[in-house]
Protein backbone atom coordinates (compact mmCIF):
# COMPACT_ATOMS: atom_id res chain seq x y z
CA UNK A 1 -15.27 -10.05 9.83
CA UNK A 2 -12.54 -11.33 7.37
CA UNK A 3 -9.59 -9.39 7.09
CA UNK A 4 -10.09 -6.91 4.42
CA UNK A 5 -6.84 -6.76 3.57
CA UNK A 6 -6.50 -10.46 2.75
CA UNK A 7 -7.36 -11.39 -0.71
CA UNK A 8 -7.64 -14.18 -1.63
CA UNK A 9 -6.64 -15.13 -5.29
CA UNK A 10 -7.49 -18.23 -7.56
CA UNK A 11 -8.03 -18.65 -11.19
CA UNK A 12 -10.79 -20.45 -11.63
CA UNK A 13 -12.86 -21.56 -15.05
CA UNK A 14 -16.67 -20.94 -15.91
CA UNK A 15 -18.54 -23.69 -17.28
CA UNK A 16 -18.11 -22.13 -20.29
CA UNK A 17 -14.44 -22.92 -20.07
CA UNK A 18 -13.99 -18.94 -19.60
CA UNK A 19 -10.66 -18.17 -17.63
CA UNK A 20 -11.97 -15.52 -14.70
CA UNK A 21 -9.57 -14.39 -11.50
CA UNK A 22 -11.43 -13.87 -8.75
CA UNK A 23 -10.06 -12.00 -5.91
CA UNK A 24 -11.99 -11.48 -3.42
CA UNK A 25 -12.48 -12.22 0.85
CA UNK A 26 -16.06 -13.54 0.09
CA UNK A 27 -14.66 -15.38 -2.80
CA UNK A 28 -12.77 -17.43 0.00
CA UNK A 29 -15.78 -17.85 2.44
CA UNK A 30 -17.39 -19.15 -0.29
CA UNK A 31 -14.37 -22.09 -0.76
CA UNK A 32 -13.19 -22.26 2.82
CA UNK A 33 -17.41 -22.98 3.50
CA UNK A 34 -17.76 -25.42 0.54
CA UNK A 35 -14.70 -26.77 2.00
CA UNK A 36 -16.06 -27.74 5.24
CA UNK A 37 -18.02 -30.60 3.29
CA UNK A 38 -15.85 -32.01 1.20
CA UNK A 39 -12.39 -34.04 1.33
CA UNK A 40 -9.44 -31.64 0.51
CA UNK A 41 -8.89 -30.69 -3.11
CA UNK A 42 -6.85 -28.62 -5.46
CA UNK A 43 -7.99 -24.72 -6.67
CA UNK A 44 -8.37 -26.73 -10.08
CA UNK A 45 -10.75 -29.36 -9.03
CA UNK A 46 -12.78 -26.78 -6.31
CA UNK A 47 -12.74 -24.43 -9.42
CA UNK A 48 -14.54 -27.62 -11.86
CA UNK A 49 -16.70 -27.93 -8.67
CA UNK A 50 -17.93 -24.65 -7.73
CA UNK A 51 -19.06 -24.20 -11.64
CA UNK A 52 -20.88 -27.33 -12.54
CA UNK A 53 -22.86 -27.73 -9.03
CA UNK A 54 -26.25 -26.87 -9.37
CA UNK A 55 -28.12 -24.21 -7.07
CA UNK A 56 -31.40 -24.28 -7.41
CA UNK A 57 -33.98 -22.25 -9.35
CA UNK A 58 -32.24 -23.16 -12.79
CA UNK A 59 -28.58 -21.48 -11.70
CA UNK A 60 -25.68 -23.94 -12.47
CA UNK A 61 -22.24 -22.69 -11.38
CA UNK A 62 -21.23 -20.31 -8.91
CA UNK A 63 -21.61 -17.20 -11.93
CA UNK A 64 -24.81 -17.98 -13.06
CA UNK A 65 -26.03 -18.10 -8.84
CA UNK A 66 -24.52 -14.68 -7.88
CA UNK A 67 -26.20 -13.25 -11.33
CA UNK A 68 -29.52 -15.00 -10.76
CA UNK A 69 -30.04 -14.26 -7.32
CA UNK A 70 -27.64 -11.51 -6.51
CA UNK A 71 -27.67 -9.38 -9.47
CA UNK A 72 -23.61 -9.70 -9.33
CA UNK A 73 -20.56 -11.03 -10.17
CA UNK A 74 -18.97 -14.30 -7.64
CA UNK A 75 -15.89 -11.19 -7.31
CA UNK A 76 -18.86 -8.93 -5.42
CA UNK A 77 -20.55 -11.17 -3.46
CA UNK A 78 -20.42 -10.04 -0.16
CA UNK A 79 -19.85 -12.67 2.79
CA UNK A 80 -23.65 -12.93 3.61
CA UNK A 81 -24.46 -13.77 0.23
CA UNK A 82 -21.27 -16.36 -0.25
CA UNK A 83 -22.23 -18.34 2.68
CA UNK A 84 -25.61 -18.24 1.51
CA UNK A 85 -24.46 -19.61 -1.99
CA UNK A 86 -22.68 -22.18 -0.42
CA UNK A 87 -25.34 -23.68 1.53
CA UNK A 88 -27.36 -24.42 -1.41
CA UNK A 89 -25.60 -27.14 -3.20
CA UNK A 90 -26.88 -29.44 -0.53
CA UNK A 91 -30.20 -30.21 -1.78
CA UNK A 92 -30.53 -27.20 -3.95
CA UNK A 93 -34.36 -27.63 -4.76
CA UNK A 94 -35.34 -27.51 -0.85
CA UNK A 95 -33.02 -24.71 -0.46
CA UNK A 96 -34.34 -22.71 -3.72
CA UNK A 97 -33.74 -19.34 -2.47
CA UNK A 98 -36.99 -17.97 -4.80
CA UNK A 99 -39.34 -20.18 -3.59
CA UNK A 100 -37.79 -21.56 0.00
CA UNK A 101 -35.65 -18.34 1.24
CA UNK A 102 -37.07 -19.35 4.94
CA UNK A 103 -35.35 -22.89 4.78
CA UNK A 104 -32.28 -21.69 2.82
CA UNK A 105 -32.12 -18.95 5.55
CA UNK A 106 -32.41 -21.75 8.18
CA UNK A 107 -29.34 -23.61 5.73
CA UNK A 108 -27.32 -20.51 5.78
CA UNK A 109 -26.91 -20.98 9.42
CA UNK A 110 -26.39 -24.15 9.89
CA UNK A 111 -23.46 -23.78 7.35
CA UNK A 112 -21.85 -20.70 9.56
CA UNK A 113 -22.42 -22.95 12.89
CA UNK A 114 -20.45 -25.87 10.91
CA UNK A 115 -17.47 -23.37 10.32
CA UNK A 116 -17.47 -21.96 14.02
CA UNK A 117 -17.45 -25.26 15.16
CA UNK A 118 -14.56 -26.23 13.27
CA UNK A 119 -12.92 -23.17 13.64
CA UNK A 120 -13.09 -21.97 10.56
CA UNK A 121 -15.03 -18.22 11.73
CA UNK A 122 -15.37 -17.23 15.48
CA UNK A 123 -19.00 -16.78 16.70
CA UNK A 124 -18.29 -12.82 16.50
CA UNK A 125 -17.96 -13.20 12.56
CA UNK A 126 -20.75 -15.48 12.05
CA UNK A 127 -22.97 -12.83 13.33
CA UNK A 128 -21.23 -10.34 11.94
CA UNK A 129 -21.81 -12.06 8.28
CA UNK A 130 -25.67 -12.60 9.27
CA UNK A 131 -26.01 -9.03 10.45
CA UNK A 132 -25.12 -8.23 6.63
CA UNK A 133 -28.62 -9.39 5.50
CA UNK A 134 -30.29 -6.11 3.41
């Protein structure tokens, strides 16, 4: 699993143009997995990205998601459910998580697959992170 001592810190903007801090380990799953399908870019410009991008089932931005389907804040999301998050920006009305939790599911580990095989997560954490389910 990720180093629970490592936090990760960022300040990052709501759409709402709210300053938050978000410190968290999942909080950098979340960016090192959205990562993985993007070029390279700032904390400013993933921090624009992670809340305007739509994720299905009416949830824009990476607050509204972890509320909507997660009943938390982006700062408590554990890894299962950041990986999960970030899978859905793909083609977030397949991946609807209310109506298609199979195929996001089936999304969710495709995107953990993509980070072991770039060496992002070692085999052992990906199922470590989809043991986590509830």
């Amino acid at each position: 699993m990720f180093d629970s001592t490592y936090r990760y810190t960022t300040l990052l903007f709501d759409a709402d143009g709210t300053l938050f801090d978000y410190q968290k380990a999942s909080w950098e799953a979340l960016r090192r997995t959205l990562a993985q399908f993007a070029l390279p870019f700032s904390q400013e410009l993933f921090a624009l990205y992670v809340n305007t991008i739509y994720f299905g089932d009416g949830y824009t931005g990476i607050s509204e998601a972890a509320e909507g389907y997660f009943h938390t804040t982006p700062q408590q999301l554990t890894d299962y459910e950041a990986v999960m998050l970030a899978g859905l920006p793909n083609a977030p009305s397949a991946y609807a998580l209310q109506e298609h939790a199979d195929l996001a599911e089936q999304r969710m580990q495709q995107v953990l697959q993509a980070m072991v095989a770039n060496q992002k997560l070692t085999q052992s954490e990906a199922n470590e992170i989809l043991q986590e389910k509830s």
